[in-house]
C-alpha atoms as a PDB file:
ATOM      1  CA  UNK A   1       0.000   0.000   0.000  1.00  0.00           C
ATOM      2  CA  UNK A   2       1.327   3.457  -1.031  1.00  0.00           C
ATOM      3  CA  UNK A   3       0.438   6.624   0.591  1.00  0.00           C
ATOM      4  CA  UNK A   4      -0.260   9.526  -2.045  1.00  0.00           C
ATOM      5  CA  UNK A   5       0.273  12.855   0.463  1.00  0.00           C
ATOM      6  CA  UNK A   6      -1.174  15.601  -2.008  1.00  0.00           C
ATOM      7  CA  UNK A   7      -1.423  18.042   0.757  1.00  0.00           C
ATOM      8  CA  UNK A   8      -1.101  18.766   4.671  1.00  0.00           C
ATOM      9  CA  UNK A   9      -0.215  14.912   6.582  1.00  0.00           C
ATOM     10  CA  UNK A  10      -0.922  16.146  10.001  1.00  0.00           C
ATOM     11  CA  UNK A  11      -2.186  13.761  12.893  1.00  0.00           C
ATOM     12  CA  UNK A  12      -4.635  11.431  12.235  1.00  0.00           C
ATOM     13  CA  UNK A  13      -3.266  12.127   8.389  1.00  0.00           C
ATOM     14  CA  UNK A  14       0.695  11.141   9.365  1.00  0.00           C
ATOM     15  CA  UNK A  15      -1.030   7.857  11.104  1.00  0.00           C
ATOM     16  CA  UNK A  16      -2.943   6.653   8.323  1.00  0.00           C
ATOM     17  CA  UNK A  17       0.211   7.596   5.820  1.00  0.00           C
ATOM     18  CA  UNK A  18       2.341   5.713   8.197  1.00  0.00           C
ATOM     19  CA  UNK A  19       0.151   2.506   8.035  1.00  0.00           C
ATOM     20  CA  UNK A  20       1.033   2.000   4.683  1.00  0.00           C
ATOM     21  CA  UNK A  21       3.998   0.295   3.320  1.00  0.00           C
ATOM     22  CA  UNK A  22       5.016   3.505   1.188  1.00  0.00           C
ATOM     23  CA  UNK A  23       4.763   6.993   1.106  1.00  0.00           C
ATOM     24  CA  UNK A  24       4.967   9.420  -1.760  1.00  0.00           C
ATOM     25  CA  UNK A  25       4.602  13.434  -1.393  1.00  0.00           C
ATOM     26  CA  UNK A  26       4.147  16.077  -4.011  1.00  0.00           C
ATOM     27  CA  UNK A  27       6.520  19.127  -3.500  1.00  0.00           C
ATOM     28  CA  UNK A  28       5.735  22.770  -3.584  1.00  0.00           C
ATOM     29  CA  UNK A  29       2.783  22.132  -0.978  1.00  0.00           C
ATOM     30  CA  UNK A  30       2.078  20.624   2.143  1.00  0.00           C
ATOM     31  CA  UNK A  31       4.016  19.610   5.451  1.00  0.00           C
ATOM     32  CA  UNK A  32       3.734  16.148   7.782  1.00  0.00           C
ATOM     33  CA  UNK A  33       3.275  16.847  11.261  1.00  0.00           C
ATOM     34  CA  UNK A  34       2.832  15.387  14.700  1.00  0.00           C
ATOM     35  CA  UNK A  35       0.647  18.018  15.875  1.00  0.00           C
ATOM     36  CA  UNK A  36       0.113  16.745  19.446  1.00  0.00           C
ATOM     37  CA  UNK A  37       2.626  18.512  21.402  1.00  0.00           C
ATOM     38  CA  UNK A  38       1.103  21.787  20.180  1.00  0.00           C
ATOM     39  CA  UNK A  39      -2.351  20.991  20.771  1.00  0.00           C
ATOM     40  CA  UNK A  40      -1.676  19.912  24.156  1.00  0.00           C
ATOM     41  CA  UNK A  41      -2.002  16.000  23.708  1.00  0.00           C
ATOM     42  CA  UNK A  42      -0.066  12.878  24.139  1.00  0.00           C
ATOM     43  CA  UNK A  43       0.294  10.227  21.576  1.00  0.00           C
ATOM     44  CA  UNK A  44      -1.767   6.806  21.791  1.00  0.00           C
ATOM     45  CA  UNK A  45       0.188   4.027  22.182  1.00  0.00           C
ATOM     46  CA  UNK A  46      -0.419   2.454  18.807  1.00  0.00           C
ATOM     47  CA  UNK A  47       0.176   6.004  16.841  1.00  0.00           C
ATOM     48  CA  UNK A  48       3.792   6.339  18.917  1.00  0.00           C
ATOM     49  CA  UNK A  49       4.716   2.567  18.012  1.00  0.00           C
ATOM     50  CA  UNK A  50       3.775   2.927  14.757  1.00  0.00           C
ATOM     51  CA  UNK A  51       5.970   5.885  14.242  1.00  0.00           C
ATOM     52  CA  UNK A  52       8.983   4.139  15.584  1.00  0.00           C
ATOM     53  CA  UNK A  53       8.776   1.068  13.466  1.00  0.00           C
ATOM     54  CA  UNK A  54       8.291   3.328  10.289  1.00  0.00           C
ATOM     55  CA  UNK A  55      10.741   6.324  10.642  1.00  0.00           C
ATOM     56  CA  UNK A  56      13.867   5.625   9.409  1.00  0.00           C
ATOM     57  CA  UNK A  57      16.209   6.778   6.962  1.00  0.00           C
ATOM     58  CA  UNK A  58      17.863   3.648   6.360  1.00  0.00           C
ATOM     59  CA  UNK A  59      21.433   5.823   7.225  1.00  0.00           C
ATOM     60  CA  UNK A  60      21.578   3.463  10.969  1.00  0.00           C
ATOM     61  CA  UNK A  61      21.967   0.249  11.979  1.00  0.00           C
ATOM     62  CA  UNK A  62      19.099  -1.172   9.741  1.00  0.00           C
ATOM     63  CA  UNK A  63      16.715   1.835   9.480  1.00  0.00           C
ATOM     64  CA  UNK A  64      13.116   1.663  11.088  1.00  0.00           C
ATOM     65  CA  UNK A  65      13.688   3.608  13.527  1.00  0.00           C
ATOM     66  CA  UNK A  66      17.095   2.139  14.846  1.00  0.00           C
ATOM     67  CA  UNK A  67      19.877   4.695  14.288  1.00  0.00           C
ATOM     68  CA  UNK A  68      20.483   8.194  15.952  1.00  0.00           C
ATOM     69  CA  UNK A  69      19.739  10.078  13.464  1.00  0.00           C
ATOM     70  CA  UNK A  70      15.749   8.231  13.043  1.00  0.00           C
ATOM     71  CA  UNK A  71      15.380   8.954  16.939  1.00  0.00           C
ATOM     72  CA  UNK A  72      16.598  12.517  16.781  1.00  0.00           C
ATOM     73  CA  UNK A  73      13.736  13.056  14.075  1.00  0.00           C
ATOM     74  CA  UNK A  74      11.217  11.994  16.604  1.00  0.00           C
ATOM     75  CA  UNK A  75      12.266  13.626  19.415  1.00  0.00           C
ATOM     76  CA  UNK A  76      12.107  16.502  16.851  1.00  0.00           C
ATOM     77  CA  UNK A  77       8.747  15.971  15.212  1.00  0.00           C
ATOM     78  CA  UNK A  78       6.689  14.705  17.986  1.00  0.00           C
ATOM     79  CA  UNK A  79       8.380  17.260  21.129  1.00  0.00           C
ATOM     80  CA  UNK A  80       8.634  20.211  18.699  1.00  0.00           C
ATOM     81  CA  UNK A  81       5.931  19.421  16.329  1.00  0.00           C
ATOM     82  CA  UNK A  82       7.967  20.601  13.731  1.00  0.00           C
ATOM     83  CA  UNK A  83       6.178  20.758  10.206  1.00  0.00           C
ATOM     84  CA  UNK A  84       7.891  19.347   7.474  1.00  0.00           C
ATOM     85  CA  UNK A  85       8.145  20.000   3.993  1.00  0.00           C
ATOM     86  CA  UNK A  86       8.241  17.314   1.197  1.00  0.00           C
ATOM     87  CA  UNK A  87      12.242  17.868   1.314  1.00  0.00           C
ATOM     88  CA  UNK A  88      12.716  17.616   4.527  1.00  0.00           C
ATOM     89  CA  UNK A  89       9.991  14.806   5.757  1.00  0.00           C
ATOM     90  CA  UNK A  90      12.425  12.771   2.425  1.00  0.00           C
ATOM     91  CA  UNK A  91      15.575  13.769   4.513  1.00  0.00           C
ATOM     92  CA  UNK A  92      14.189  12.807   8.016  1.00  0.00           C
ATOM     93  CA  UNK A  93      13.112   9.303   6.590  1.00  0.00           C
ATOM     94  CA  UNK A  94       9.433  10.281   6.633  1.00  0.00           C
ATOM     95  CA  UNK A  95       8.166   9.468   3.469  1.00  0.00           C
ATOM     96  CA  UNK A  96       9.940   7.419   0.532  1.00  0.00           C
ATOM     97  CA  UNK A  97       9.498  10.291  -2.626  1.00  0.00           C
ATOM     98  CA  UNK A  98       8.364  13.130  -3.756  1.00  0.00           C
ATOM     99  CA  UNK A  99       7.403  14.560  -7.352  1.00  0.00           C
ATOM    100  CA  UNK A 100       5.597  17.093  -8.968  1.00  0.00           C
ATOM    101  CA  UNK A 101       1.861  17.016  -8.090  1.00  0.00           C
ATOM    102  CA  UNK A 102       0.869  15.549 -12.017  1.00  0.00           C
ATOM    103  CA  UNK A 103       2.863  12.544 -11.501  1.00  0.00           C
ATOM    104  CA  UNK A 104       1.809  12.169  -7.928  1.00  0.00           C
ATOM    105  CA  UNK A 105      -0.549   9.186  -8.529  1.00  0.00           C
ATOM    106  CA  UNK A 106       1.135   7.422 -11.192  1.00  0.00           C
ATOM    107  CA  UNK A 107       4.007   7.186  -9.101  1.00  0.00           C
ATOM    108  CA  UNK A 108       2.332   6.170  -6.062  1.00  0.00           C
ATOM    109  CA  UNK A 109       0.585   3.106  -8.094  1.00  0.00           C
ATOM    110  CA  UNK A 110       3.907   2.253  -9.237  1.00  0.00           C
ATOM    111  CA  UNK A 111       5.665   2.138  -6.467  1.00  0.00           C
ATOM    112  CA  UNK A 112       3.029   0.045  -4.792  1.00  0.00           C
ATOM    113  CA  UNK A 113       3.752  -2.042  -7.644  1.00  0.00           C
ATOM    114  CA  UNK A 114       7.324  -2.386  -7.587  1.00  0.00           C
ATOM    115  CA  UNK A 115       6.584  -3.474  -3.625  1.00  0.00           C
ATOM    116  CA  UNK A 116       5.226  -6.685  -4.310  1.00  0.00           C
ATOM    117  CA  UNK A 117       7.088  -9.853  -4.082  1.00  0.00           C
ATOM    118  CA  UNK A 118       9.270 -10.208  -7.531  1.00  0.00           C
ATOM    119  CA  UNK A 119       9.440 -13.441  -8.843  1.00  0.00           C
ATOM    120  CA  UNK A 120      12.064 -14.974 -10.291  1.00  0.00           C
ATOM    121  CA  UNK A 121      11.136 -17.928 -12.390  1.00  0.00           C
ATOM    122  CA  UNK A 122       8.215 -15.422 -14.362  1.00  0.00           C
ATOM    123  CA  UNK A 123       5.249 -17.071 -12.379  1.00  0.00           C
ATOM    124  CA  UNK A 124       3.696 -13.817 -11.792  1.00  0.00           C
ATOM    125  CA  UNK A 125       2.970 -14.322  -8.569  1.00  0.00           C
ATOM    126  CA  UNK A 126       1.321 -17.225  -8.806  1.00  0.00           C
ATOM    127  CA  UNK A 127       1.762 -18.675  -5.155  1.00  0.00           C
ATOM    128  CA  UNK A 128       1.373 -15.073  -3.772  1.00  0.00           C
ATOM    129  CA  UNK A 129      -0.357 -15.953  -0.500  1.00  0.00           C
ATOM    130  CA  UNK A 130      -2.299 -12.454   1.218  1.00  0.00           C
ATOM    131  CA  UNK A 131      -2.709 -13.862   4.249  1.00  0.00           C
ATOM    132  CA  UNK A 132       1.525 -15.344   4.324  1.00  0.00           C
ATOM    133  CA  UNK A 133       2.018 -11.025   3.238  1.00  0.00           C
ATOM    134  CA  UNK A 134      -0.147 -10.069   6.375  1.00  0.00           C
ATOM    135  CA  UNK A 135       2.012 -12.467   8.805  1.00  0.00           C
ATOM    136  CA  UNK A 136       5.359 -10.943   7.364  1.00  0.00           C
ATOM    137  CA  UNK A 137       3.939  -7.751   7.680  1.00  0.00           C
ATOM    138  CA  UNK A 138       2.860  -8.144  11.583  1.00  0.00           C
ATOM    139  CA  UNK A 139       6.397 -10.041  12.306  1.00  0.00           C
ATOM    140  CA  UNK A 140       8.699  -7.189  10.726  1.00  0.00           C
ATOM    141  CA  UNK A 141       6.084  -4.627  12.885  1.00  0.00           C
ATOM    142  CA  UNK A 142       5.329  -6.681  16.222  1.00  0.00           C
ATOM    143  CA  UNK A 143       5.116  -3.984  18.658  1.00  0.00           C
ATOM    144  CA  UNK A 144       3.391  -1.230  16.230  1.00  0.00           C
ATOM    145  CA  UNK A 145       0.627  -4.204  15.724  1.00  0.00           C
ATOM    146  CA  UNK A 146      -0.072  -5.261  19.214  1.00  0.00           C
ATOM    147  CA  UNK A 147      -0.417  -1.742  20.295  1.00  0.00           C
ATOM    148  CA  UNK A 148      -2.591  -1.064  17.397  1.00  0.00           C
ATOM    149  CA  UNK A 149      -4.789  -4.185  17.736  1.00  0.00           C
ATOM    150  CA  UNK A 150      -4.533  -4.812  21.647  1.00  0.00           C
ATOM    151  CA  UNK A 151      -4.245  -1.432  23.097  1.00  0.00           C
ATOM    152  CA  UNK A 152      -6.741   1.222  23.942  1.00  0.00           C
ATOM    153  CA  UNK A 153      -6.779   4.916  23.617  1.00  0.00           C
ATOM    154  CA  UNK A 154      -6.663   5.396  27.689  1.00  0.00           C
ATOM    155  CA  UNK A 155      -3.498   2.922  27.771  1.00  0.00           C
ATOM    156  CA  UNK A 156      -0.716   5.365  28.568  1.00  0.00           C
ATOM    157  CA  UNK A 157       2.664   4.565  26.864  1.00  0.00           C
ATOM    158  CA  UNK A 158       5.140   1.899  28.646  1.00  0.00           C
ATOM    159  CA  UNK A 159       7.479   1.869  25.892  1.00  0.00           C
ATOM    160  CA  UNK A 160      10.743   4.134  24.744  1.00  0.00           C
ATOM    161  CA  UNK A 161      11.187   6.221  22.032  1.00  0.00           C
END
């Protein structure tokens, strides 16, 4: 799943953009912020696991959230609530892309594309299994899916960022 950010990605926007696999933002308009701190809120659970499982820049120890540089850019967005442009939210390990607003949606369809399984002998995905995809999904983000499927809004956070 690609996210196609043709616009503001603030709060509940930045959530649902981080669900997906992908995410693709137009330049010249727009930011992606984590509001919260300004509007006098905390994070749920699920919305501050999610985050670290899915910021990364790939520049640490394995991206997703693991090197200095992907914590410093949540300490940043979420304390600060800084808003960032399509260059910088590319820079911070945000989103994935960004292109001019006409290409925006061709370019989000193929890049949800190119992340599907490749096969090698031509089969076309013939033993493509959706419910195998949904395990590996859940197993490469464990703690981002039991908060998200087991926690509750009230639940206040017992995890590190």
């Amino acid at each position: 799943i690609c996210a196609a950010i043709n616009g503001h990605c603030i709060g509940a926007g930045l959530f649902l953009a981080l669900a997906c696999d992908y995410r693709i933002m137009r330049t010249k308009r727009g930011y992606v912020q984590w509001p919260e701190a300004k509007l006098g809120m905390r994070l749920t659970k699920g919305f501050a696991e999610l985050s670290k499982a899915k910021i990364g820049n790939g520049k640490g120890a394995g991206g997703g959230g693991t090197s200095a540089s992907d914590h410093h850019v949540l300490r940043e967005g979420i304390l600060t609530a800084k808003m960032y442009n399509s260059t910088e939210a590319l820079n911070s390990g945000i989103i994935d892309a960004v292109c001019d607003v006409e290409e925006l949606y061709s370019e989000a369809f193929r890049m949800a594309m190119e992340g599907l399984p490749e096969s090698s002998t031509g089969m076309n995905l013939e033993y493509f299994d959706p419910k195998a995809w949904t395990e590996i999904k859940i197993e490469m983000y464990t703690d981002a899916y039991r908060a998200l499927k087991f926690g509750k809004v009230e639940d206040l956070p017992s995890s590190r960022i």
